[in-house]
Protein backbone atom coordinates (compact mmCIF):
# COMPACT_ATOMS: atom_id res chain seq x y z
CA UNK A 1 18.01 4.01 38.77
CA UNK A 2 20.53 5.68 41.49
CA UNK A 3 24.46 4.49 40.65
CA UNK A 4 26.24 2.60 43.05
CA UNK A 5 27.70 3.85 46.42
CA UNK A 6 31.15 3.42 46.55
CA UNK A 7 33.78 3.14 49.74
CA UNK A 8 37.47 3.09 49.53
CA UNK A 9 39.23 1.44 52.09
CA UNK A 10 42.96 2.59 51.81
CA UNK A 11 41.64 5.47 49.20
CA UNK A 12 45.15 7.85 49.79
CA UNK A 13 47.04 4.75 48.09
CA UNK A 14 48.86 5.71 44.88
CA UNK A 15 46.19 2.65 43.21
CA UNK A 16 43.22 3.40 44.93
CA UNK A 17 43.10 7.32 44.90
CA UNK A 18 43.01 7.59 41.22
CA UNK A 19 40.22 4.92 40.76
CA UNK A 20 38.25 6.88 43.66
CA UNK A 21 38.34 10.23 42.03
CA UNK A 22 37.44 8.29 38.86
CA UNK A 23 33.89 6.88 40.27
CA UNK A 24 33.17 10.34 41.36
CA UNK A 25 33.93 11.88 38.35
CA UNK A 26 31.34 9.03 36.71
CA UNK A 27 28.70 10.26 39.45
CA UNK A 28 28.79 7.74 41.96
CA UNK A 29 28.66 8.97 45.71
CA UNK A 30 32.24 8.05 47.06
CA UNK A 31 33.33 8.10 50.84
CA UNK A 32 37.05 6.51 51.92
CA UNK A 33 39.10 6.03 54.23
CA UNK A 34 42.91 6.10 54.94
CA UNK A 35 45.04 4.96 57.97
CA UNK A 36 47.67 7.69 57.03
CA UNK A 37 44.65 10.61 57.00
CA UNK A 38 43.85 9.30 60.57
CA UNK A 39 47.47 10.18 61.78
CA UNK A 40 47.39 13.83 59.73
CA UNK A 41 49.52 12.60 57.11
CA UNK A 42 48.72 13.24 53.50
CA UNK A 43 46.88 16.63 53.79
CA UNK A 44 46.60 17.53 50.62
CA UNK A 45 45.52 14.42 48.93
CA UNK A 46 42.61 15.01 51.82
CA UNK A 47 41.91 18.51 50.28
CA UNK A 48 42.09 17.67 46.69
CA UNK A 49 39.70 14.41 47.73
CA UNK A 50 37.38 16.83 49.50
CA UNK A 51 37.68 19.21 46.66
CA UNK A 52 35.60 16.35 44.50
CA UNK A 53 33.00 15.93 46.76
CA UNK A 54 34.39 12.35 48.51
CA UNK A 55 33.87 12.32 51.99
CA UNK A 56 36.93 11.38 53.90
CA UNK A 57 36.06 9.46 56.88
CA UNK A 58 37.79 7.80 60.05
CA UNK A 59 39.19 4.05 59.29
CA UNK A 60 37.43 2.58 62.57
CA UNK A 61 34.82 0.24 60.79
CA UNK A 62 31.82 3.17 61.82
CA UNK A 63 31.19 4.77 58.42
CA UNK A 64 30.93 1.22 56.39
CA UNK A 65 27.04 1.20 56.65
CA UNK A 66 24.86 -1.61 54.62
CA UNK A 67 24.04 1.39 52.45
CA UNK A 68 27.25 0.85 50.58
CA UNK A 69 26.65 -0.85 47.25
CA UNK A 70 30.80 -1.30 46.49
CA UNK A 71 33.23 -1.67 49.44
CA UNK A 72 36.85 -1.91 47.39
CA UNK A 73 39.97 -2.46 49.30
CA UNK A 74 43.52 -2.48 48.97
CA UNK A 75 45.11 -6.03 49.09
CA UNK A 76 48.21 -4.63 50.69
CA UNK A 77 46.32 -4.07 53.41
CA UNK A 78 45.65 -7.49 56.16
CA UNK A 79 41.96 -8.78 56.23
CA UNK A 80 41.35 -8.02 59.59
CA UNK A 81 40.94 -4.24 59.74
CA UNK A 82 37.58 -2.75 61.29
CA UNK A 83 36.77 -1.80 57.69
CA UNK A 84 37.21 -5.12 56.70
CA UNK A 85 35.56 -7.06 59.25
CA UNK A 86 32.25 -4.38 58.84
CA UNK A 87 31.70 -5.33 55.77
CA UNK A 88 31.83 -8.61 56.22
CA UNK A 89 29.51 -8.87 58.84
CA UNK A 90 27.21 -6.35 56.38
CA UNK A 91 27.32 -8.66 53.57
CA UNK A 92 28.76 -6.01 51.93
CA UNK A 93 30.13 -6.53 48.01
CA UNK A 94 33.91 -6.53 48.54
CA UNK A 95 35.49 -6.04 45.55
CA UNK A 96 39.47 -6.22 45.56
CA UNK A 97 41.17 -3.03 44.01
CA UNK A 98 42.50 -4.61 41.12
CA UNK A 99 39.71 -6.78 39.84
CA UNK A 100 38.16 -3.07 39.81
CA UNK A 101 40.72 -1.67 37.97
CA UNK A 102 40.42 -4.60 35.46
CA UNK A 103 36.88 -4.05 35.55
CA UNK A 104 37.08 -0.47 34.23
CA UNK A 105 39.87 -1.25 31.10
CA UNK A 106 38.28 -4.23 30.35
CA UNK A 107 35.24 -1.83 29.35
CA UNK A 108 37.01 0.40 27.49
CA UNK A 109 36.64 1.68 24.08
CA UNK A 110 38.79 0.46 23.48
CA UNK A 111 40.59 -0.86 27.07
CA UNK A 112 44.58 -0.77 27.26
CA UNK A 113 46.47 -2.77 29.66
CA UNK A 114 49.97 -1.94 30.24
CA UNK A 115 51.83 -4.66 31.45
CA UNK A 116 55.37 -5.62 32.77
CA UNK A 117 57.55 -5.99 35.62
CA UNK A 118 59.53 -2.65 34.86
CA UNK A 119 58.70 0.70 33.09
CA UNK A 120 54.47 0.36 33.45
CA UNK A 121 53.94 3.59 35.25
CA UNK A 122 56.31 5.78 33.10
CA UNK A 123 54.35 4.01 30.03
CA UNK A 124 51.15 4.46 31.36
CA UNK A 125 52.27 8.49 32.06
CA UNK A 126 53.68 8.92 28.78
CA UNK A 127 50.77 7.48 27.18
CA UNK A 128 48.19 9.71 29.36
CA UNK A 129 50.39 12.62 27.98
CA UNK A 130 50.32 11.77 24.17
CA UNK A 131 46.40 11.32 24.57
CA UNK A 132 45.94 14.92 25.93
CA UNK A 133 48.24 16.58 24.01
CA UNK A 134 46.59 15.17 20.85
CA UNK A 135 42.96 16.11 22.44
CA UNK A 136 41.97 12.51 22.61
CA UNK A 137 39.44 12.00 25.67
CA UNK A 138 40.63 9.42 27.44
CA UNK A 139 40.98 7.80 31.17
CA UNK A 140 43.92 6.74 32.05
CA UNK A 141 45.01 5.56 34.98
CA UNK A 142 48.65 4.40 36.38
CA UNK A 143 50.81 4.51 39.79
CA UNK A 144 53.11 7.71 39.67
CA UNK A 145 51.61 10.89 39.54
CA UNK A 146 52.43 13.17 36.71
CA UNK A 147 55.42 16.06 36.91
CA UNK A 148 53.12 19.08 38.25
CA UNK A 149 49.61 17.31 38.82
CA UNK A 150 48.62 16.68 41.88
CA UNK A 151 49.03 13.64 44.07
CA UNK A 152 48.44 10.17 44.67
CA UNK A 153 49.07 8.57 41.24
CA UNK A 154 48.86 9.02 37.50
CA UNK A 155 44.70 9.68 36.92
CA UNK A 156 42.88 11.90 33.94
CA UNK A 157 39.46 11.17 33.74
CA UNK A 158 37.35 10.55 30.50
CA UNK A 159 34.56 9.90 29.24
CA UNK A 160 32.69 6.25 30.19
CA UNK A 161 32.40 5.48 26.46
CA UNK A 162 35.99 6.36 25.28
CA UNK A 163 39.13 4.84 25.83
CA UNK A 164 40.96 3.75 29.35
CA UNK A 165 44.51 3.18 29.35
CA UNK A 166 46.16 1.64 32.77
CA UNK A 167 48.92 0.30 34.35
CA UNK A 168 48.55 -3.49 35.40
CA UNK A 169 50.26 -4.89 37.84
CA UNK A 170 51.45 -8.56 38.29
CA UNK A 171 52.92 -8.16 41.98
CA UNK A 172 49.40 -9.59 43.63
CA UNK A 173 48.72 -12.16 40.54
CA UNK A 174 45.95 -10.08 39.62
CA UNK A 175 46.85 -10.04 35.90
CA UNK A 176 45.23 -12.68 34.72
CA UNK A 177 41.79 -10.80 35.54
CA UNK A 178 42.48 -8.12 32.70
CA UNK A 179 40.51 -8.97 29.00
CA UNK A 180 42.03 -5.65 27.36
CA UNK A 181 41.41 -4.83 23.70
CA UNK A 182 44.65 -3.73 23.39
CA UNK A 183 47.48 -5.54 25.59
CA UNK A 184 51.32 -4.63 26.25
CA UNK A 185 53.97 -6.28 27.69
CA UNK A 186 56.90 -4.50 28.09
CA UNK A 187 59.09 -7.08 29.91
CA UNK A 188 59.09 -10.02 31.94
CA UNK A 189 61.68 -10.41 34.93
CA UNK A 190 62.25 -12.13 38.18
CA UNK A 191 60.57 -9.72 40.41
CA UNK A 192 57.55 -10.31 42.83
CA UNK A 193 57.78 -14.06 41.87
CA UNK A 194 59.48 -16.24 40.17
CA UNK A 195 59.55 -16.98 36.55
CA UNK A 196 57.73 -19.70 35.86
CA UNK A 197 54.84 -18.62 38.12
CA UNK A 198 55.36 -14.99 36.41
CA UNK A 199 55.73 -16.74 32.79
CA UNK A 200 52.11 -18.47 33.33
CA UNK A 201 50.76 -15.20 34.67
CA UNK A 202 51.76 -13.22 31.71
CA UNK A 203 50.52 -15.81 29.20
CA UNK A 204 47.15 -15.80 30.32
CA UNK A 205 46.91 -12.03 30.14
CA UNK A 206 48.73 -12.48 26.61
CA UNK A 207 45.79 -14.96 25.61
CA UNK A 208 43.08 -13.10 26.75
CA UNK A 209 44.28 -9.98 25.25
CA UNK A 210 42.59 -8.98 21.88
CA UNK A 211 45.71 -7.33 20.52
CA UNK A 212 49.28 -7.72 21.75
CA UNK A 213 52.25 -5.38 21.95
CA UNK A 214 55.65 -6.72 23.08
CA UNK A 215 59.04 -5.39 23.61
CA UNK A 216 61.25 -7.95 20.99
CA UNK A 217 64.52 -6.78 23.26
CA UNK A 218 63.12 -8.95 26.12
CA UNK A 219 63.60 -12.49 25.84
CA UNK A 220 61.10 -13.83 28.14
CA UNK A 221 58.51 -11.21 26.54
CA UNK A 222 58.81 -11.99 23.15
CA UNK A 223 58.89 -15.94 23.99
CA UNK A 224 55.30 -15.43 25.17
CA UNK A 225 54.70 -12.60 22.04
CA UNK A 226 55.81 -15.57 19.92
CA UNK A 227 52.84 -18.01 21.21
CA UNK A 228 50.11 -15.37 20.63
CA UNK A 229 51.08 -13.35 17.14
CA UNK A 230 51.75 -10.85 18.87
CA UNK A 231 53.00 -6.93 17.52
CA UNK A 232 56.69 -6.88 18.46
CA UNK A 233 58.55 -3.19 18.70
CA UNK A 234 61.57 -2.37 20.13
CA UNK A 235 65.51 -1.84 19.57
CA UNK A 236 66.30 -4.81 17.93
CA UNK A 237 66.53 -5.29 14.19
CA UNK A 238 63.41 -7.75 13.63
CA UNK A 239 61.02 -6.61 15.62
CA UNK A 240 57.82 -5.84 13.38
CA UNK A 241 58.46 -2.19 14.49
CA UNK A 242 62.27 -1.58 15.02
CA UNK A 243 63.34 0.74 17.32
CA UNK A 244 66.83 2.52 15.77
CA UNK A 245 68.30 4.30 18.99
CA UNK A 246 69.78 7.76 17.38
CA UNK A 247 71.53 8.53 21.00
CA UNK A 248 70.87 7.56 24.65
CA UNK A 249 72.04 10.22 26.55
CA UNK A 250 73.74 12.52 28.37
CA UNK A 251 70.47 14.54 28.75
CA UNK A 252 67.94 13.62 26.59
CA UNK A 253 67.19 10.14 24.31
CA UNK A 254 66.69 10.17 20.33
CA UNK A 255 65.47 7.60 17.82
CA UNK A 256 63.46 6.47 14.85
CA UNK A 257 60.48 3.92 15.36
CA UNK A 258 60.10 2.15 12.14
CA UNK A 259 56.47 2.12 11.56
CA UNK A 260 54.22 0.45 8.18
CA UNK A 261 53.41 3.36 7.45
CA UNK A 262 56.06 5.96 7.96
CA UNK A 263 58.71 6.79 10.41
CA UNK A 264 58.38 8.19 14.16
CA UNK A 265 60.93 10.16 15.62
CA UNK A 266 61.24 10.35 19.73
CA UNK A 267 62.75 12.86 21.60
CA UNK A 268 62.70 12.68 24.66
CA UNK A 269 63.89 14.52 27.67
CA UNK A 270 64.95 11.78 29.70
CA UNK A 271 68.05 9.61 28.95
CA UNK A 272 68.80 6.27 28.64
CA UNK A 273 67.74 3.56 26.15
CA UNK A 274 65.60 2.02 29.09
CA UNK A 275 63.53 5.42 28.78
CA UNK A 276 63.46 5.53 24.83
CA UNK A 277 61.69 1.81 24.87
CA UNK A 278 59.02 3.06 27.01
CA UNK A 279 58.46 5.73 24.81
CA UNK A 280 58.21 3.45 21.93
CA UNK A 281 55.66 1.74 23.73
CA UNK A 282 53.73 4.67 24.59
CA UNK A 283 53.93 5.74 21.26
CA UNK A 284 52.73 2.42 20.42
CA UNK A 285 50.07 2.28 22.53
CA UNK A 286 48.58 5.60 21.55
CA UNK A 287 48.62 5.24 17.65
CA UNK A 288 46.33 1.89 18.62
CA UNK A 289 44.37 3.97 20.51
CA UNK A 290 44.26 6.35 17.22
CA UNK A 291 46.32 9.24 18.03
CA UNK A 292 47.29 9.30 14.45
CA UNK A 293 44.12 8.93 12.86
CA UNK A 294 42.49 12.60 12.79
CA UNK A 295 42.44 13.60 9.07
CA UNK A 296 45.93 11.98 8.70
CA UNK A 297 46.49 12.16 5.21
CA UNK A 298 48.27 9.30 3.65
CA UNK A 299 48.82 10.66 0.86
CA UNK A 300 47.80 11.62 -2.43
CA UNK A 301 48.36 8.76 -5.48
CA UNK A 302 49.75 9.55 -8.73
CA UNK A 303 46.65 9.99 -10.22
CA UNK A 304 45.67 12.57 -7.54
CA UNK A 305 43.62 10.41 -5.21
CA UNK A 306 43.97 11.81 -1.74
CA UNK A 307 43.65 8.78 0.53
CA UNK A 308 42.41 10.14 4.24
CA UNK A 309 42.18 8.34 8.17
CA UNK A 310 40.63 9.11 10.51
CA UNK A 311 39.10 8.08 13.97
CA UNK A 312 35.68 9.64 13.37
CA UNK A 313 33.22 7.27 15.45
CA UNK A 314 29.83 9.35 16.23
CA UNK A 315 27.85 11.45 14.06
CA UNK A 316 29.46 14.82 14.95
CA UNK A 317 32.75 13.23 13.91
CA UNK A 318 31.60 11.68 11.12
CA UNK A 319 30.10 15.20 9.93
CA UNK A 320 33.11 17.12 10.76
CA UNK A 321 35.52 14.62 9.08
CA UNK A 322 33.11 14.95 5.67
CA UNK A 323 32.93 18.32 5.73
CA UNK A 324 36.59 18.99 6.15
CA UNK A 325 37.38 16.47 3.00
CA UNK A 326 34.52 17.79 0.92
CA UNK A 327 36.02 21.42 1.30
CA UNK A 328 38.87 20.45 -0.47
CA UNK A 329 38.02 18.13 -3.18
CA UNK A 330 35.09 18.52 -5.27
CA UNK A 331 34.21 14.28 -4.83
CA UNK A 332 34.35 12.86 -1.32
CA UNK A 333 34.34 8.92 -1.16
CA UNK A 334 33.31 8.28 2.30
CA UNK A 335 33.98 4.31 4.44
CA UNK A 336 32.91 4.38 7.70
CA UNK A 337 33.12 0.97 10.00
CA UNK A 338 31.18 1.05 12.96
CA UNK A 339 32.87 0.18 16.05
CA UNK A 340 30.73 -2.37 17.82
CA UNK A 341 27.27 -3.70 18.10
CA UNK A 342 26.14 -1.53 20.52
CA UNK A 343 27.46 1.99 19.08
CA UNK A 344 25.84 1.28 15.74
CA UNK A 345 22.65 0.43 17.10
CA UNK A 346 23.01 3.59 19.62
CA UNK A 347 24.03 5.76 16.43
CA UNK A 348 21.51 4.27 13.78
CA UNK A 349 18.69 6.65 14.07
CA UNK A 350 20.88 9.80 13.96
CA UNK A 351 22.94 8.45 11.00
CA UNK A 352 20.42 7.82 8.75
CA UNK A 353 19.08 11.72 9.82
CA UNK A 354 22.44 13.39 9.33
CA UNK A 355 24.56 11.70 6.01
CA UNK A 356 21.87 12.60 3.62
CA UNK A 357 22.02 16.46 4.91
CA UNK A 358 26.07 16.43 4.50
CA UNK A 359 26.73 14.27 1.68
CA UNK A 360 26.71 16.40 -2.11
CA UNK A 361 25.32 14.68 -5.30
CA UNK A 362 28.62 13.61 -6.52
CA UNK A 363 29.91 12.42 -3.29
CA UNK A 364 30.06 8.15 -2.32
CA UNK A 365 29.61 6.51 0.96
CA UNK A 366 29.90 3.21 2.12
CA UNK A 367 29.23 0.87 5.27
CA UNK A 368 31.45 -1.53 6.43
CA UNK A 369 30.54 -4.11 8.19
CA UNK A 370 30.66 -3.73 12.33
CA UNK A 371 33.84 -4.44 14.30
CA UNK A 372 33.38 -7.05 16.63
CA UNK A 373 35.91 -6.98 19.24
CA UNK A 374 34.87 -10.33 20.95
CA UNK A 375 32.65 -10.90 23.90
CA UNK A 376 28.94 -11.62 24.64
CA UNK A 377 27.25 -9.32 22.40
CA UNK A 378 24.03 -9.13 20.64
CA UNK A 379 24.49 -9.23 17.55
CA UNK A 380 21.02 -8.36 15.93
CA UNK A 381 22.23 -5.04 14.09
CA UNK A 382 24.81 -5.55 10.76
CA UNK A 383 25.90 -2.83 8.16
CA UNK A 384 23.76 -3.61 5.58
CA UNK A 385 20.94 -2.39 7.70
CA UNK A 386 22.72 0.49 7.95
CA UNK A 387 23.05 1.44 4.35
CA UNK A 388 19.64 0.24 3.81
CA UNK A 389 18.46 3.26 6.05
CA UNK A 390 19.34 5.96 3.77
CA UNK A 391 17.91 6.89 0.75
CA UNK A 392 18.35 4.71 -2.42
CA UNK A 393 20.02 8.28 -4.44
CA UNK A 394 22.66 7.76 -2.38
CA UNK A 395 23.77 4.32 -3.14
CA UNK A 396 24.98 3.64 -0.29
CA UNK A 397 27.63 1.25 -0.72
CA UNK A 398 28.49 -2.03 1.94
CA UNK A 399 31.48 -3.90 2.56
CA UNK A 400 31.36 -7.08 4.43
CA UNK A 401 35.35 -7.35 5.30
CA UNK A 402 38.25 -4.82 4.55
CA UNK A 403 38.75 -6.25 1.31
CA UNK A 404 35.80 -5.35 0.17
CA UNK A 405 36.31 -2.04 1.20
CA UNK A 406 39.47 -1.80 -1.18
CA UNK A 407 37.85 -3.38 -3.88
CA UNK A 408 34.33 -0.98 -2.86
CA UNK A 409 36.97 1.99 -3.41
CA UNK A 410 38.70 0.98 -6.18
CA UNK A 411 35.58 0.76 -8.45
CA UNK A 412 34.24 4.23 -6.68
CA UNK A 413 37.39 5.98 -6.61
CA UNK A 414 38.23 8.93 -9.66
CA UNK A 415 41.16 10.86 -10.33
CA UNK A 416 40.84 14.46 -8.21
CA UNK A 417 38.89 12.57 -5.35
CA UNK A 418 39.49 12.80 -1.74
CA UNK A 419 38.70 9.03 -0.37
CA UNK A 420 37.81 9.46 3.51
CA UNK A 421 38.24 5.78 5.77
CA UNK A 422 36.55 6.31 8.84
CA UNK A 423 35.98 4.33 11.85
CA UNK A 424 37.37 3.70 15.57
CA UNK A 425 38.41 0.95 18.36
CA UNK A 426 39.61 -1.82 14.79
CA UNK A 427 43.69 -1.58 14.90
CA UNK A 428 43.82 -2.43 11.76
CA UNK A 429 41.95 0.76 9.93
CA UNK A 430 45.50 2.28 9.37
CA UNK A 431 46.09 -1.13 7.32
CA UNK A 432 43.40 -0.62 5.81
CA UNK A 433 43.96 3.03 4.38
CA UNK A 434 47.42 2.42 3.68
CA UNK A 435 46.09 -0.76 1.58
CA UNK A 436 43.91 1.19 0.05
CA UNK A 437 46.13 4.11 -0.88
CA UNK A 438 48.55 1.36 -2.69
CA UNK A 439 45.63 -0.27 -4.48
CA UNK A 440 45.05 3.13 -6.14
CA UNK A 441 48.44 3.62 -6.80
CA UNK A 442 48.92 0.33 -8.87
């Protein structure tokens, strides 16, 4: 089955260039057009667009052919361009640029949406950078182009299966299209629209947002935070994660974000307390996203128990995470939670081959039960299938709900032991360990 054929209409636009280059890094064959590359402005976005094997063509309506399968379009630009009225005539699927972009986080694993009328694109670019710097694959996609990386927006592509993290933008009323596993509102001003039609527009994404970050410093933010239990951070004393500003300026910002589970300092090289809040939320964003969870030791309890997270998802990861632990404890006792329907059924077959080849004797592992993010999903695969594949000398442990995880470990757990929680895409795994961790500790 051939993908789809994809054509950009308005594809040198700071939004439409990045999700262009992203279909053609997923394989599709991608053409565009741009009313600025017509007039022999924006050469190099032309060249690096070339570069990538997307054929730049003239905006005159000619090159939009009924063998198009996706023609998406800017709504900035009127209705009645050639392009436009070509693909009309064609029948052609016409597919606004936002309900693409929507389209693309809301299939994430897990999908980010990083909302609010001011600081989204430096969020979205400070997020992109903490998820490369801590080698987590990952799309992300926002507005400004990073300091020294080519043109035409904020865009580093990842793989289909992993995470996507991107800027959404209210200004067109779009908003309300995004179902993110993770959403963040930063703020909520008088800017594009009023309030009450930008209140109404923010609480639906809120709603239909599995998890919810928002800035406690803005009123109107945390008003809507307040409706749906949302996470509140930010430079204000009770926000569930405080923010404690350490210095604003002249040339850099510094301060403490006040996490569960330990303290993060910021530093960053841009002033103002403005700046330090969209750090916090980047840093938010990317600990959801798991940043933090690669072999993060929480530490070890008083009777020697070395508690362990991390965001090992996939066999490989699952391997590599047990082999680290078991080569520095002589007992490993392993939890893994897959993350979704569809991965554990994809991942069952090569499971049940690989933990009886890495798991010793002496070692314990345990299934818990799938995390189910929400959605239409077939649900015909569970945990305790899982542990049923492997052999019975490994007694293979299940947990139907975190707490019977902790109480799974507890009864496993020995002095000298390294205990190993394992999983992706479930925000709260981190709880979880740290939970764990004090339930050992007594």
């Amino acid at each position: 089955m051939s993908l789809p054929r994809y054509h950009f209409s308005g594809i040198a636009g700071a939004g439409m260039n990045p999700l262009a280059r992203l279909m053609r890094a997923r394989g599709h064959d991608v053409q565009g057009s741009d009313r600025s590359l017509d007039q022999g402005k924006n050469a190099r976005i032309a060249a690096e667009l070339a570069s990538l094997g997307i054929r730049v063509i003239p905006q005159d309506g000619t090159g939009v052919t009924a063998g198009i399968d996706r023609f998406i379009y800017s709504t900035a630009v009127e209705a009645d361009t050639p392009e436009m009225r070509a693909a009309r005539a064609l029948g052609l699927d016409m597919v606004p640029r936002p309900a693409l972009l929507a389209e693309i986080v809301n299939a994430g694993q897990p999908g980010v949406a990083i909302a609010g009328t001011s600081g989204k694109s430096t969020i979205t670019g400070m997020v992109g950078f903490a998820l490369r710097e801590a080698g987590r694959a990952s799309t992300v996609i926002g507005g400004a182009a990073l300091v020294g990386e080519g043109s035409g927006g904020c865009f580093i592509p990842g793989p289909a299966d992993g995470p996507v993290a991107a800027e959404a933008c209210e200004s067109d009323g779009t908003l309300v299209g995004y179902r993110p596993a993770i959403g963040l509102i930063h703020n909520v001003s008088r800017d594009h629209a009023e309030l009450p039609s930008l209140r109404a527009q923010f609480s639906t994404f809120a709603e239909r947002s599995a998890r919810l970050l928002v800035n406690a410093r803005c009123p109107e933010a945390l008003a809507i935070g307040r409706r749906f239990k949302a996470v509140t951070y930010g430079a204000v004393a009770f926000a569930d994660v405080p923010l404690d500003v350490a210095a604003a300026g002249p040339d850099r910002a510094r301060g403490v974000l006040r996490l569960p589970g330990g303290d993060l300092a910021l530093d960053i090289p841009q002033p103002g307390l403005h700046n330090l809040e969209n750090a916090a939320a980047a840093a938010m964003v990317a600990l959801e996203v798991g940043v933090a969870r690669s072999l993060q030791v929480i530490g070890p309890t008083s009777s020697g128990v070395r508690v362990v997270d991390d965001y090992a998802h996939n066999a490989d990861k699952l391997r590599a995470a047990i082999v680290t632990a078991q080569a520095g404890a002589g007992r490993v006792v392993a939890v893994f939670q897959p993350h979704g329907f569809g991965p554990a059924r994809f991942l069952r077959s090569e499971l049940r081959d690989m933990l009886p080849t890495v798991l010793r004797p002496n070692d314990r592992f345990c299934y818990a039960e799938i995390f189910y993010a929400g959605g239409t999903v077939a649900k015909d695969i569970g945990s305790r299938m899982l542990a049923d594949d492997l052999p019975p000398a490994l007694r293979c442990g299940y947990a139907a709900d975190h707490d019977a995880v902790r109480r799974w470990v507890a009864g496993a757990a020995r002095p000298g032991d390294t205990v190993l929680i394992m999983g992706a895409r479930d925000p709260d795994l981190p709880v979880l360990a740290r939970t764990v961790f004090d339930t050992l500790q007594g």
